[in-house]
N, C-alpha and C. Protein backbone atom coordinates (compact mmCIF):
# COMPACT_ATOMS: atom_id res chain seq x y z
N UNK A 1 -2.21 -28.40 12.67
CA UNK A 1 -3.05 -27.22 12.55
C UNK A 1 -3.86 -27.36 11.26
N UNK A 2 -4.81 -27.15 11.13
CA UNK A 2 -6.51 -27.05 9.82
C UNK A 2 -5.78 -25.90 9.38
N UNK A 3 -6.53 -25.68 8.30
CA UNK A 3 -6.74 -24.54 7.51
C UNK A 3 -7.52 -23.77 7.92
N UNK A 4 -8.48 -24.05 8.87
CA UNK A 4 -9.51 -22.79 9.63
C UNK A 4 -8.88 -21.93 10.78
N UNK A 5 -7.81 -22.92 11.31
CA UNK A 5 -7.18 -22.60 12.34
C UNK A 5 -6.07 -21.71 11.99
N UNK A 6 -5.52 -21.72 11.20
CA UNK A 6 -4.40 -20.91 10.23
C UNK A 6 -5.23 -19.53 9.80
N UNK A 7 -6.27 -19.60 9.45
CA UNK A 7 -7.31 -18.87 9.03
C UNK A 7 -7.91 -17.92 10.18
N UNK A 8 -7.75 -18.36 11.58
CA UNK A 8 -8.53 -17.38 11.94
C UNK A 8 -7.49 -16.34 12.65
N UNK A 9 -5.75 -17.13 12.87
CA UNK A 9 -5.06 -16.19 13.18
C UNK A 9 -4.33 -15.53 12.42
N UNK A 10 -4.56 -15.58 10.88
CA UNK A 10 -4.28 -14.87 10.16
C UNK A 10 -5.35 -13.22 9.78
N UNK A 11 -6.68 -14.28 10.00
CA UNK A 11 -7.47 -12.95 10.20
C UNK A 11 -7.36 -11.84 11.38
N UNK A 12 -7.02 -12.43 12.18
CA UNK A 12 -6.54 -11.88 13.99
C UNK A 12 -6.04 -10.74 13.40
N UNK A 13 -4.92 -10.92 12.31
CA UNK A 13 -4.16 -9.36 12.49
C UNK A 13 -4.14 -8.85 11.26
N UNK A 14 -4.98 -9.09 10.68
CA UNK A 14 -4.78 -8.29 9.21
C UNK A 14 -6.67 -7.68 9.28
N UNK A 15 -7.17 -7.61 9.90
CA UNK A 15 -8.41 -6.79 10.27
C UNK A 15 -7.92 -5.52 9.65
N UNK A 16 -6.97 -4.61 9.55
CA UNK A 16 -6.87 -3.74 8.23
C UNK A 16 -6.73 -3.33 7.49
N UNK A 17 -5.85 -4.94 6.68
CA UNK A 17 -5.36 -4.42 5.62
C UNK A 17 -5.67 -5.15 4.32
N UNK A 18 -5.66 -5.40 2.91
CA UNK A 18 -6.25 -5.75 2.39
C UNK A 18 -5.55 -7.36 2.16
N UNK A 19 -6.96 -7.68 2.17
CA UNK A 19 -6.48 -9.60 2.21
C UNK A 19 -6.78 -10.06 0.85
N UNK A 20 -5.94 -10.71 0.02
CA UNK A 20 -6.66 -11.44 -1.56
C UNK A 20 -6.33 -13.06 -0.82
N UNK A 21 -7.59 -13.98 -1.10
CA UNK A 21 -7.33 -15.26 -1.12
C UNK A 21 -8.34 -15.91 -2.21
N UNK A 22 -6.96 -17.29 -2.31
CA UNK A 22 -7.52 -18.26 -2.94
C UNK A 22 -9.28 -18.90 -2.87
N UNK A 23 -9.31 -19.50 -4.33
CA UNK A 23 -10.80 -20.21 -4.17
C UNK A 23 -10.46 -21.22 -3.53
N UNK A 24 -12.29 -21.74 -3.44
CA UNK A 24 -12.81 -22.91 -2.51
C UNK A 24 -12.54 -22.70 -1.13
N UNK A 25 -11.95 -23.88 -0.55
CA UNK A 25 -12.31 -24.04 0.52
C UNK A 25 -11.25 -22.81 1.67
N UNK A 26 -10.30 -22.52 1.13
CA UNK A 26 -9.74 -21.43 1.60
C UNK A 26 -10.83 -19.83 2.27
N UNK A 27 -11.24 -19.24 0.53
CA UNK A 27 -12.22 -18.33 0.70
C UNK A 27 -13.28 -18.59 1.36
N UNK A 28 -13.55 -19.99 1.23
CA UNK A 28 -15.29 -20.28 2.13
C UNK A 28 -15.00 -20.13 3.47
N UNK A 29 -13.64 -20.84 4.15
CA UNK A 29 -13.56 -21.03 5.49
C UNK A 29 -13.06 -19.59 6.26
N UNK A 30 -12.20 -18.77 5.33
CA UNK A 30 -11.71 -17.34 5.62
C UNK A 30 -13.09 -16.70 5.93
N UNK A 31 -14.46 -16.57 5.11
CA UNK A 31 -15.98 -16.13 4.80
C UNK A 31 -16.04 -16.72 6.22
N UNK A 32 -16.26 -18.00 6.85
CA UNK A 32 -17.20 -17.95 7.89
C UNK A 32 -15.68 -17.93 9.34
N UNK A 33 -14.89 -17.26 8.98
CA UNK A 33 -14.43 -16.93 10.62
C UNK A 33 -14.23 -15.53 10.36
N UNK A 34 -14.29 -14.71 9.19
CA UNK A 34 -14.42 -13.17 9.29
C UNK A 34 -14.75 -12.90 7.94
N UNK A 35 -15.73 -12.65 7.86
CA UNK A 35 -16.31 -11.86 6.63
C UNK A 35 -16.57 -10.62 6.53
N UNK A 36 -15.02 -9.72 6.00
CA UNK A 36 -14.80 -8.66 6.20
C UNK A 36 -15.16 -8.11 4.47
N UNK A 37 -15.18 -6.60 4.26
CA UNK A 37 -14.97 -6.05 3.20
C UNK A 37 -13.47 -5.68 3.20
N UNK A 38 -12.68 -6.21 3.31
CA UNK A 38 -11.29 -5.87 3.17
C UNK A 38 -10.61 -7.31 2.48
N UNK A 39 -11.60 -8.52 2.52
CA UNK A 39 -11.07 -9.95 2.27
C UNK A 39 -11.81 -9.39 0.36
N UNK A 40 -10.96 -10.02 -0.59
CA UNK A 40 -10.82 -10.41 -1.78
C UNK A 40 -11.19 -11.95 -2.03
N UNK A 41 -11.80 -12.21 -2.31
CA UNK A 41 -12.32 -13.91 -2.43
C UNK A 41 -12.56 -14.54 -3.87
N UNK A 42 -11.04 -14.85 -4.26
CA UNK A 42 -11.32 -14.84 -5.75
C UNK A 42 -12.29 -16.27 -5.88
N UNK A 43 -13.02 -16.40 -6.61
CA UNK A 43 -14.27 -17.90 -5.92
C UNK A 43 -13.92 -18.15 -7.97
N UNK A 44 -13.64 -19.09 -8.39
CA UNK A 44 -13.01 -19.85 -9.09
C UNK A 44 -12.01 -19.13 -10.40
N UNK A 45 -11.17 -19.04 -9.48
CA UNK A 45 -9.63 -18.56 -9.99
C UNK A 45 -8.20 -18.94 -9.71
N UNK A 46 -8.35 -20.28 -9.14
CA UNK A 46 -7.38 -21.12 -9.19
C UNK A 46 -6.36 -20.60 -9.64
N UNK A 47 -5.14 -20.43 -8.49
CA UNK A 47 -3.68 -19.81 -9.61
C UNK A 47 -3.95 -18.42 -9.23
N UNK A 48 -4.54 -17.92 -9.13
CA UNK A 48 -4.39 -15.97 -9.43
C UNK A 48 -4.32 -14.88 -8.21
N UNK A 49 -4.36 -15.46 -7.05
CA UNK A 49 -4.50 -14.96 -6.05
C UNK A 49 -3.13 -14.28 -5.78
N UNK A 50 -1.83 -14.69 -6.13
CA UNK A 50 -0.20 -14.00 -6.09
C UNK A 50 -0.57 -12.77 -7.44
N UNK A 51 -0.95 -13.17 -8.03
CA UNK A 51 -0.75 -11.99 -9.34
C UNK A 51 -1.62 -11.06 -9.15
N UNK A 52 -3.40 -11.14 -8.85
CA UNK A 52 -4.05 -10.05 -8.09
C UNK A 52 -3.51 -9.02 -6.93
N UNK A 53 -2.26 -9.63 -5.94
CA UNK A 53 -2.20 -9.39 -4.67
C UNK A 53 -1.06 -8.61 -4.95
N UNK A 54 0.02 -9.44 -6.27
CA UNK A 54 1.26 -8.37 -6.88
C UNK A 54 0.58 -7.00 -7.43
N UNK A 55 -0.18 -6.97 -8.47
CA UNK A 55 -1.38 -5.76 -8.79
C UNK A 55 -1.27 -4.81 -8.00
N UNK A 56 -2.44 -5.33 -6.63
CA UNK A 56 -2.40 -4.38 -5.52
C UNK A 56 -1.57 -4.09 -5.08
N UNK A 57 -0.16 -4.63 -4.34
CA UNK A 57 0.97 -3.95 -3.90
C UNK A 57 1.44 -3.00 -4.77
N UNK A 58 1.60 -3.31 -6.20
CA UNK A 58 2.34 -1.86 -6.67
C UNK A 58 0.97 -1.21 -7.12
N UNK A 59 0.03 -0.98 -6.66
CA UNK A 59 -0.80 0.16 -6.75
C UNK A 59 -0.89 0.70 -5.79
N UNK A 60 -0.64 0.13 -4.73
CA UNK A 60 -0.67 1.24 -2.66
C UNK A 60 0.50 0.98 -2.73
N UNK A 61 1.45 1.41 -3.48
CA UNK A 61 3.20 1.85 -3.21
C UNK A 61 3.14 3.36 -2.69
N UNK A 62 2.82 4.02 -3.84
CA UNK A 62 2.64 5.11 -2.93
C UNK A 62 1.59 5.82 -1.80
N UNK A 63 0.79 4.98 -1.06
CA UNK A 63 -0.16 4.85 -0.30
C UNK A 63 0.37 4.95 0.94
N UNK A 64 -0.46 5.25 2.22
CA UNK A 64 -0.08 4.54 3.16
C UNK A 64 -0.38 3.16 3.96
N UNK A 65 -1.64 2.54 2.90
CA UNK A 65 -1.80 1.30 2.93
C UNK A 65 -0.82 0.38 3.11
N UNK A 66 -0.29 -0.14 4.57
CA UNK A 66 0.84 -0.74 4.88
C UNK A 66 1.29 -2.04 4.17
N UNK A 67 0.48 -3.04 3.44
CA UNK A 67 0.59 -4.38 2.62
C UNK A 67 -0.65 -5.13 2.48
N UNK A 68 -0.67 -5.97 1.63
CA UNK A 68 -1.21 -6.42 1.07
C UNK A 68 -0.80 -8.08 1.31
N UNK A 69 -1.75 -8.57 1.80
CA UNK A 69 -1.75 -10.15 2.14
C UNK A 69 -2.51 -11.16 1.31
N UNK A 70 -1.34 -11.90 0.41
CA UNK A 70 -2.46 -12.82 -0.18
C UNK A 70 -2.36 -14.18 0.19
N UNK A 71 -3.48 -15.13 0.57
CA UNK A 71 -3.79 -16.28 1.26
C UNK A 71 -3.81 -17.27 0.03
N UNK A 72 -2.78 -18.19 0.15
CA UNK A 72 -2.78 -19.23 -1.11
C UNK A 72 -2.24 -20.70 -0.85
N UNK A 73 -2.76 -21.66 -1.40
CA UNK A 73 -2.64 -22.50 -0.83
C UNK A 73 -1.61 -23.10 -1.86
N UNK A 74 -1.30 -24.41 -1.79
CA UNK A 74 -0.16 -25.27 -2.57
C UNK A 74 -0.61 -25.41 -3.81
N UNK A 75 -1.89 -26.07 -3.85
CA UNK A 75 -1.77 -26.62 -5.21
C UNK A 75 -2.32 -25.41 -6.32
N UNK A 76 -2.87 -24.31 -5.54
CA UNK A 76 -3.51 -22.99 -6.50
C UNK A 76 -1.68 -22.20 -6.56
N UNK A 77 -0.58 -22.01 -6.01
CA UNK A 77 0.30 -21.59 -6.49
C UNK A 77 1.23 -22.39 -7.24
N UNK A 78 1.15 -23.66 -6.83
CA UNK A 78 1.57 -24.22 -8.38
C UNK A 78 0.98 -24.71 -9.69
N UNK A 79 0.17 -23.73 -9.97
CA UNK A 79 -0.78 -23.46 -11.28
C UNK A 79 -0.33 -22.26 -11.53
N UNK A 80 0.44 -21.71 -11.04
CA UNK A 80 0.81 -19.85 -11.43
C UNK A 80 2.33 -19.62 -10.69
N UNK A 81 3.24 -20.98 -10.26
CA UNK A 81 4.46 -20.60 -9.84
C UNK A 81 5.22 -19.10 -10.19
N UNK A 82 4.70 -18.85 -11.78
CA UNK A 82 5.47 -17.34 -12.66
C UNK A 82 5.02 -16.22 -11.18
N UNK A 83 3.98 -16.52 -10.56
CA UNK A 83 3.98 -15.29 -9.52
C UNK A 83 5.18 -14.99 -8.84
N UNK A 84 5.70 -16.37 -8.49
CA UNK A 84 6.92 -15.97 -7.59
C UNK A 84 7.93 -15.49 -8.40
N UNK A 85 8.45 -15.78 -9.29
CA UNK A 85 9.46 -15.06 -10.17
C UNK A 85 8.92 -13.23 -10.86
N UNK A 86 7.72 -13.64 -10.93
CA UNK A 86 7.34 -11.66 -11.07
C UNK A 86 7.63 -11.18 -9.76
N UNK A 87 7.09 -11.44 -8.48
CA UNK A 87 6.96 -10.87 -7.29
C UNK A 87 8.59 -10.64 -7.35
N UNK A 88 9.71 -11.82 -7.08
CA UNK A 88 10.94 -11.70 -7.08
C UNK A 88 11.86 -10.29 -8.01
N UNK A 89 11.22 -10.25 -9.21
CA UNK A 89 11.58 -9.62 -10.08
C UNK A 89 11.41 -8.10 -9.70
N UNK A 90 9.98 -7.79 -9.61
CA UNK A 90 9.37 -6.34 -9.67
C UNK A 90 9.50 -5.71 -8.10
N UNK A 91 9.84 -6.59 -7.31
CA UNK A 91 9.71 -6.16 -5.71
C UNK A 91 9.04 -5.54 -5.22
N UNK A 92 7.64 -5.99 -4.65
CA UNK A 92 6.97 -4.90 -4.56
C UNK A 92 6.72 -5.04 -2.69
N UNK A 93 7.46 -3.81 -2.25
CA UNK A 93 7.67 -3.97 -1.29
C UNK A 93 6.89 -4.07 0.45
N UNK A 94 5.17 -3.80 -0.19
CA UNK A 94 4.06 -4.19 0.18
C UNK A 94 3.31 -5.23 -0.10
N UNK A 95 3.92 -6.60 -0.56
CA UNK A 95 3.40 -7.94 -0.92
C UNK A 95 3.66 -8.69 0.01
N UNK A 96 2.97 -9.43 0.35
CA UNK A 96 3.07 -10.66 1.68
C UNK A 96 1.95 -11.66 1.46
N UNK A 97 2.75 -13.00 0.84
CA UNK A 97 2.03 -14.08 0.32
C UNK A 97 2.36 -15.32 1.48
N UNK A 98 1.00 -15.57 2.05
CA UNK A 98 1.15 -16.84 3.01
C UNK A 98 0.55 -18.18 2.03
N UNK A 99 1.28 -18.99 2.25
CA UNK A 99 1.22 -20.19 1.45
C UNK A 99 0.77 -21.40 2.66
N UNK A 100 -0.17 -21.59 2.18
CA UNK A 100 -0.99 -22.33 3.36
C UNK A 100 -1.02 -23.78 2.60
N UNK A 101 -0.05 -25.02 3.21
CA UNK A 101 0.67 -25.83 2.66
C UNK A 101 0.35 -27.39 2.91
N UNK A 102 -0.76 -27.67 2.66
CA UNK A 102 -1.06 -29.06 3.01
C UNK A 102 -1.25 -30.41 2.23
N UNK A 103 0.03 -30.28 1.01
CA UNK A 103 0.28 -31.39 0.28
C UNK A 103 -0.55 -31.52 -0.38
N UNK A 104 -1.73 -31.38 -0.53
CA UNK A 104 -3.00 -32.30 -1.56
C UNK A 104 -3.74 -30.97 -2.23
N UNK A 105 -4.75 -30.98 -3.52
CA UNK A 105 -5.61 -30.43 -3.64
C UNK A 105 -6.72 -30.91 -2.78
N UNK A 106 -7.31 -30.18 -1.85
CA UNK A 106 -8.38 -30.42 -1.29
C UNK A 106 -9.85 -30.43 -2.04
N UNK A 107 -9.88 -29.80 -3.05
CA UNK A 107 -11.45 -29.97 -3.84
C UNK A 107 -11.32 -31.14 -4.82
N UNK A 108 -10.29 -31.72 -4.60
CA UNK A 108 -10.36 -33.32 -5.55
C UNK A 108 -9.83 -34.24 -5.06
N UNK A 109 -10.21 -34.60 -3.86
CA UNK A 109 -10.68 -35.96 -3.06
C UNK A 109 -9.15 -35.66 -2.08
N UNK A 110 -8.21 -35.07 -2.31
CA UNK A 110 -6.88 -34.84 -1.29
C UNK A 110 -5.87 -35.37 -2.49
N UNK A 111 -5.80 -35.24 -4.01
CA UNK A 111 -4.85 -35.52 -4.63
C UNK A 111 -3.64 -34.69 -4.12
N UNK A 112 -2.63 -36.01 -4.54
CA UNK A 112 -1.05 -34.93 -3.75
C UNK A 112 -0.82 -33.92 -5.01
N UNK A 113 -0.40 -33.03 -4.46
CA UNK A 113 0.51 -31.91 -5.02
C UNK A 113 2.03 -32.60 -5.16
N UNK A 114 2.83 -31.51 -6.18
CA UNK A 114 4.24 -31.71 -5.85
C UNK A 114 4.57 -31.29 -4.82
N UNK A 115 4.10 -30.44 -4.02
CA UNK A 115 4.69 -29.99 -2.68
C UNK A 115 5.18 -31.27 -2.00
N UNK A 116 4.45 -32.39 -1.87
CA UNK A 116 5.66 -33.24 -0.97
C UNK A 116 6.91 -33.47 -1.45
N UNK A 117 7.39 -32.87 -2.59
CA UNK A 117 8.73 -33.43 -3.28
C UNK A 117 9.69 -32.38 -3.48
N UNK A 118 8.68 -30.99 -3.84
CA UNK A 118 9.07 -30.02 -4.21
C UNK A 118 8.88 -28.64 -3.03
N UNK A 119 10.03 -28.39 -2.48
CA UNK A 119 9.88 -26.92 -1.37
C UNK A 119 9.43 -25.59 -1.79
N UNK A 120 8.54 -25.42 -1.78
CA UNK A 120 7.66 -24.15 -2.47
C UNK A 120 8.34 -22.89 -2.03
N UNK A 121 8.50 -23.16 -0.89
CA UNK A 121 9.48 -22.05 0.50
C UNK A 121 11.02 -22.09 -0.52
N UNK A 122 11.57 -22.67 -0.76
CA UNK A 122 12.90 -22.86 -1.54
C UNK A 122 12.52 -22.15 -3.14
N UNK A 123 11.79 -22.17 -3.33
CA UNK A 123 11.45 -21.62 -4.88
C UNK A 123 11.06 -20.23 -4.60
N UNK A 124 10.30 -19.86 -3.46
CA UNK A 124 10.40 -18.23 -3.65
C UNK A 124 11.76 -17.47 -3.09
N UNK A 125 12.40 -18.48 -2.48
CA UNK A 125 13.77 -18.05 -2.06
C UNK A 125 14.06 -17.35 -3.14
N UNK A 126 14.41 -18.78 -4.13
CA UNK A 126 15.20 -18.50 -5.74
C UNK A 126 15.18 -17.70 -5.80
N UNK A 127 13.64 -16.94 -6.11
CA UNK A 127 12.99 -16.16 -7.03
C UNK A 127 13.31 -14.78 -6.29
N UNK A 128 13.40 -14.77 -4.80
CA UNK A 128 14.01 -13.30 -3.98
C UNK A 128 13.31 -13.00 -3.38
N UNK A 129 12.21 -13.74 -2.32
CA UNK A 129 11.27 -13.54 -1.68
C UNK A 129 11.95 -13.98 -0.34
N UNK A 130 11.86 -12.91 0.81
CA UNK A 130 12.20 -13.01 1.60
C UNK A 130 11.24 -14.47 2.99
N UNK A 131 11.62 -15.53 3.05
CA UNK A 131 10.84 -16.19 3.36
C UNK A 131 11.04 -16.31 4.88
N UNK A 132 9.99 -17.19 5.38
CA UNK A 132 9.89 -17.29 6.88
C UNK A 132 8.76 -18.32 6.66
N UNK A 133 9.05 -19.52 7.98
CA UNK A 133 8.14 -20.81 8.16
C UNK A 133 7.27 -21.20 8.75
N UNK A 134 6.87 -21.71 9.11
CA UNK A 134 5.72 -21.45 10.40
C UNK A 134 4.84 -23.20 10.50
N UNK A 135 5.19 -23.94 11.47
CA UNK A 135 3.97 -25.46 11.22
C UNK A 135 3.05 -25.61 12.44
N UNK A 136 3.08 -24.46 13.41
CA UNK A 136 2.10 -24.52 14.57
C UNK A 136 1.62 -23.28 14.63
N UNK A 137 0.36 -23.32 15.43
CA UNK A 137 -0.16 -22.27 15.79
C UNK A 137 0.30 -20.59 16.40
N UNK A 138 1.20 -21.31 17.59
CA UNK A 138 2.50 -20.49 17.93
C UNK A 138 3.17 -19.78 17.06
N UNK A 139 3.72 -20.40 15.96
CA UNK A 139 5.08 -20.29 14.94
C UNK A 139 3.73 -19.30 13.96
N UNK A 140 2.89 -19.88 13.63
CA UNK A 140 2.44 -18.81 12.97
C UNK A 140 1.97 -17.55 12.97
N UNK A 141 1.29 -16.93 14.21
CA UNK A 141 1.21 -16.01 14.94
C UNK A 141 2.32 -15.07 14.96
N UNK A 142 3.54 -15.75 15.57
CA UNK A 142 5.03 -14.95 15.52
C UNK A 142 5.45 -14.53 14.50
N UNK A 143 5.26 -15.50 13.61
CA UNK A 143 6.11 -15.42 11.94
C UNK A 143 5.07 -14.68 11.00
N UNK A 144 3.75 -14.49 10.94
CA UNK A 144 2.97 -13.49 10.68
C UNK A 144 3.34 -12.09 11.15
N UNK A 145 2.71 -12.04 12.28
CA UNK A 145 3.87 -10.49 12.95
C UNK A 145 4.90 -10.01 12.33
N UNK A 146 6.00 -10.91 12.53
CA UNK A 146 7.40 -10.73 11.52
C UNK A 146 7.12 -10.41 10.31
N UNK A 147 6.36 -11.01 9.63
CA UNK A 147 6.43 -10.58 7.91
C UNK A 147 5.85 -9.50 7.48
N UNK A 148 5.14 -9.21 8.79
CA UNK A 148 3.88 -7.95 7.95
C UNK A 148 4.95 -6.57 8.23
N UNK A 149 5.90 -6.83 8.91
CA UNK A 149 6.70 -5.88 9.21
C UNK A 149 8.24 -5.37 8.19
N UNK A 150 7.88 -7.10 7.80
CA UNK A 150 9.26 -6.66 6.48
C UNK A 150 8.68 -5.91 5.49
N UNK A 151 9.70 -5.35 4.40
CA UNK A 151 9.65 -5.02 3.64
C UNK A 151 9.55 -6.26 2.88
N UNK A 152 8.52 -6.22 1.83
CA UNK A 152 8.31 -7.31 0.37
C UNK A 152 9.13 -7.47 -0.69
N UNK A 153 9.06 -8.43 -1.14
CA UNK A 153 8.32 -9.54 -0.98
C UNK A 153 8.62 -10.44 -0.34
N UNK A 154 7.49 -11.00 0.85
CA UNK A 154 7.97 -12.03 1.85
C UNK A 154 6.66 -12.91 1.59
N UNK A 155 7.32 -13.75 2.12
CA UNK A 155 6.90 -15.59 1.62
C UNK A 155 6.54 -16.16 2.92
N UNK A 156 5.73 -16.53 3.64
CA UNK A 156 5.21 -17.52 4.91
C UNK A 156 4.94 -18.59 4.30
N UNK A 157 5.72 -19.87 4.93
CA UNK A 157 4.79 -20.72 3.83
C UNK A 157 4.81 -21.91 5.52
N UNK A 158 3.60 -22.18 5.45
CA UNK A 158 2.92 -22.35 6.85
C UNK A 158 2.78 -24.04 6.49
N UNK A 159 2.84 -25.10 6.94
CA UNK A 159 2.45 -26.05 7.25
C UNK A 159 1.15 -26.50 7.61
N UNK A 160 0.30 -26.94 6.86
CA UNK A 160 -0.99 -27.14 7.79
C UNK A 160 -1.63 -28.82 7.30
N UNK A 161 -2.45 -29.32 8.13
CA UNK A 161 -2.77 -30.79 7.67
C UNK A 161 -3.95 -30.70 7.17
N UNK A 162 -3.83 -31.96 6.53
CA UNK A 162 -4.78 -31.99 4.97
C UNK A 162 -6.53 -32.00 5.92
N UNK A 163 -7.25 -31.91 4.96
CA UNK A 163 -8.47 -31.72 5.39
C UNK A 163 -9.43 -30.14 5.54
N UNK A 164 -10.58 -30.37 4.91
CA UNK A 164 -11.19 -29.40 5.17
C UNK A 164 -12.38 -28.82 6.25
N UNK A 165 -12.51 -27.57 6.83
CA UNK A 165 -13.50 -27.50 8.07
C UNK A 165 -14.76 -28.01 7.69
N UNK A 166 -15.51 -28.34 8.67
CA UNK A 166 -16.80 -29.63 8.31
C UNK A 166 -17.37 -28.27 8.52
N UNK A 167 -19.26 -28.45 7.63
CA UNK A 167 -20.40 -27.82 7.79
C UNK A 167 -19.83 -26.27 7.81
N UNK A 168 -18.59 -26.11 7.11
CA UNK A 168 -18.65 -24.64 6.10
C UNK A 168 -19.39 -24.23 5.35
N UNK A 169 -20.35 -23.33 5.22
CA UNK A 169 -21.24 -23.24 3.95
C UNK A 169 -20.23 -22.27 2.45
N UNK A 170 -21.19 -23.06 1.17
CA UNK A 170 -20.38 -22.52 0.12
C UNK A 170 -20.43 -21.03 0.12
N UNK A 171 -19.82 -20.47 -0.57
CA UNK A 171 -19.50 -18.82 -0.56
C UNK A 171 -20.31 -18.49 -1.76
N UNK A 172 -21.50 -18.28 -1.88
CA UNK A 172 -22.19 -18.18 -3.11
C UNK A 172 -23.12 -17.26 -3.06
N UNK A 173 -21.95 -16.39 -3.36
CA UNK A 173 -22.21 -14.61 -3.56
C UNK A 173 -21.76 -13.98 -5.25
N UNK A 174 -22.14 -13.10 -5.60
CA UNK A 174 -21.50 -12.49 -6.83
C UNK A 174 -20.50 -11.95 -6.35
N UNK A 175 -19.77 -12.95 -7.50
CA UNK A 175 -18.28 -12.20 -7.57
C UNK A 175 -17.58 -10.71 -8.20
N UNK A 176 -18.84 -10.15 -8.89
CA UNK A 176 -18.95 -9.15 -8.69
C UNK A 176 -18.79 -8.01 -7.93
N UNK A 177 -19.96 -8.46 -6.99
CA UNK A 177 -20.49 -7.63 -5.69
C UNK A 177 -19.53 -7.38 -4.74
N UNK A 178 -18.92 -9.10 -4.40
CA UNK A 178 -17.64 -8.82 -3.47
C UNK A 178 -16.37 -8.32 -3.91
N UNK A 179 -16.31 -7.98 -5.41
CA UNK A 179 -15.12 -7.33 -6.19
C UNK A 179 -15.19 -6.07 -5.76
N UNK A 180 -16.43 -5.31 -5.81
CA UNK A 180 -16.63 -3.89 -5.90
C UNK A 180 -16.79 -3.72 -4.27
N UNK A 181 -16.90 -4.31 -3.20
CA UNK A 181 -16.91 -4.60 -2.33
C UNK A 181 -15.73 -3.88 -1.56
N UNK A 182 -14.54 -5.07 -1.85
CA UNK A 182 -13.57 -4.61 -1.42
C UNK A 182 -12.73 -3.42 -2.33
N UNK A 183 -13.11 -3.34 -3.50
CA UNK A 183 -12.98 -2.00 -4.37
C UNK A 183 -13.00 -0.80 -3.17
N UNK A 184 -14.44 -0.57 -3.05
CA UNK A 184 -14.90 0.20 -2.08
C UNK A 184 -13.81 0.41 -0.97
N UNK A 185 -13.67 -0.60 -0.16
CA UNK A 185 -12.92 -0.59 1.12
C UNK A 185 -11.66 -0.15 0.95
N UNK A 186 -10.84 -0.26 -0.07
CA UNK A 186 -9.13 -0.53 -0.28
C UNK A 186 -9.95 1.16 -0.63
N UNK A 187 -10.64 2.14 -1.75
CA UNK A 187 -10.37 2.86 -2.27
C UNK A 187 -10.46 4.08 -0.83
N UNK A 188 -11.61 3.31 0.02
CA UNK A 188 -11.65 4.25 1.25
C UNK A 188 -10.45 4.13 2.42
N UNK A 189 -9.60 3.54 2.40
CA UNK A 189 -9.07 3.19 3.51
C UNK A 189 -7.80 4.40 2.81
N UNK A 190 -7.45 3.97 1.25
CA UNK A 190 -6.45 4.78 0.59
C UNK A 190 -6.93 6.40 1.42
N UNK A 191 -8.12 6.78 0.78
CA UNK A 191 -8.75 8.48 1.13
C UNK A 191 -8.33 8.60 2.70
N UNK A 192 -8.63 7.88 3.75
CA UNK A 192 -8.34 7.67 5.16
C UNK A 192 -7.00 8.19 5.11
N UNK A 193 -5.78 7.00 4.42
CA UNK A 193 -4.39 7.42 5.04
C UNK A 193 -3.64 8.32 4.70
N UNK A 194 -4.47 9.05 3.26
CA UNK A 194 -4.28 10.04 2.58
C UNK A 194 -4.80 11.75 3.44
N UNK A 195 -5.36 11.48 4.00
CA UNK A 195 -5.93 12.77 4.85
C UNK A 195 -5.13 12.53 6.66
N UNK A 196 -4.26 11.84 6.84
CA UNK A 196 -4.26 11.74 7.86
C UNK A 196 -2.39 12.42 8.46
């Protein structure tokens, strides 16, 4: 399974709730199979996409904003592993981090990660993240479903093969714009579940 392919059935079911993902080729390829105002696209922030996404969960705790999904790949969470030990720590029980897992940094030619040596899925265990696996299309679909339903912090950490989608265009928007963007969306969706 690609990373576009992981990507578009992850978008399948989170159409309402708020999505934070990783830069490059993650955010670009998430941008051209749904370019929602509910997607967060941190566009060069390597590493920060678990700690933005911890943020938001304990700010819609008391919400009825059901969770918060953040899209991260291997080698951007091991530049910020401390996420999983905060997430573990603070529990925030609307966090759901899919770890989209394909051994290499993809924006520097496919260098390996430690992930082939090191179980990323085993480290948020440690840390108290309720985990679940997923290396096909099938398995991910199911095991998505499942997690959005636990209580947080839960861990998907998905299997996918190296390579990136061809003739993606770059995401070269203000990061600004799409900050206040989904600002907007998360602050209206809050007013929504709040009146309802």
């Amino acid at each position: 399974m690609q990373r576009i392919d992981a990507l578009r059935i992850i978008a399948a079911q989170t159409g309402d709730l708020p999505v934070v993902v990783t830069c490059a080729a993650s955010s670009r390829e998430l941008a051209a199979v749904a370019d929602r105002p509910n997607h967060l696209y941190l566009l060069d922030a390597m590493g920060l996409a678990g700690s933005v996404a911890t943020g938001i969960a304990l700010g819609i705790a008391d919400t009825e904003v059901p969770k918060v999904v953040t899209i991260e790949g291997d080698g951007s969470l091991l530049m910020n592993p401390n996420v999983l030990a905060t997430g573990g720590f603070l529990r925030p029980s609307k966090l759901a981090m899919v770890l989209l897992d394909n051994g290499v940094y993809g924006a520097t030619a496919n260098l390996p990660t430690y992930g082939s040596r090191i179980d990323v899925g085993e480290l948020a265990a440690a840390a108290g993240w309720t985990v679940r696996r997923a290396a096909d299309p099938d398995e991910l679909a199911a095991r998505l479903a499942e997690v959005l339903s636990l209580d947080g912090p839960v861990f998907l950490h998905v299997r996918i093969a190296v390579g990136n989608a061809a003739e993606v265009p770059k995401l070269l928007r203000n990061p600004v714009i799409l900050g206040r963007r989904f600002q907007d969306w998360l602050a209206s969706r809050s007013a929504e579940e709040t009146l309802r």
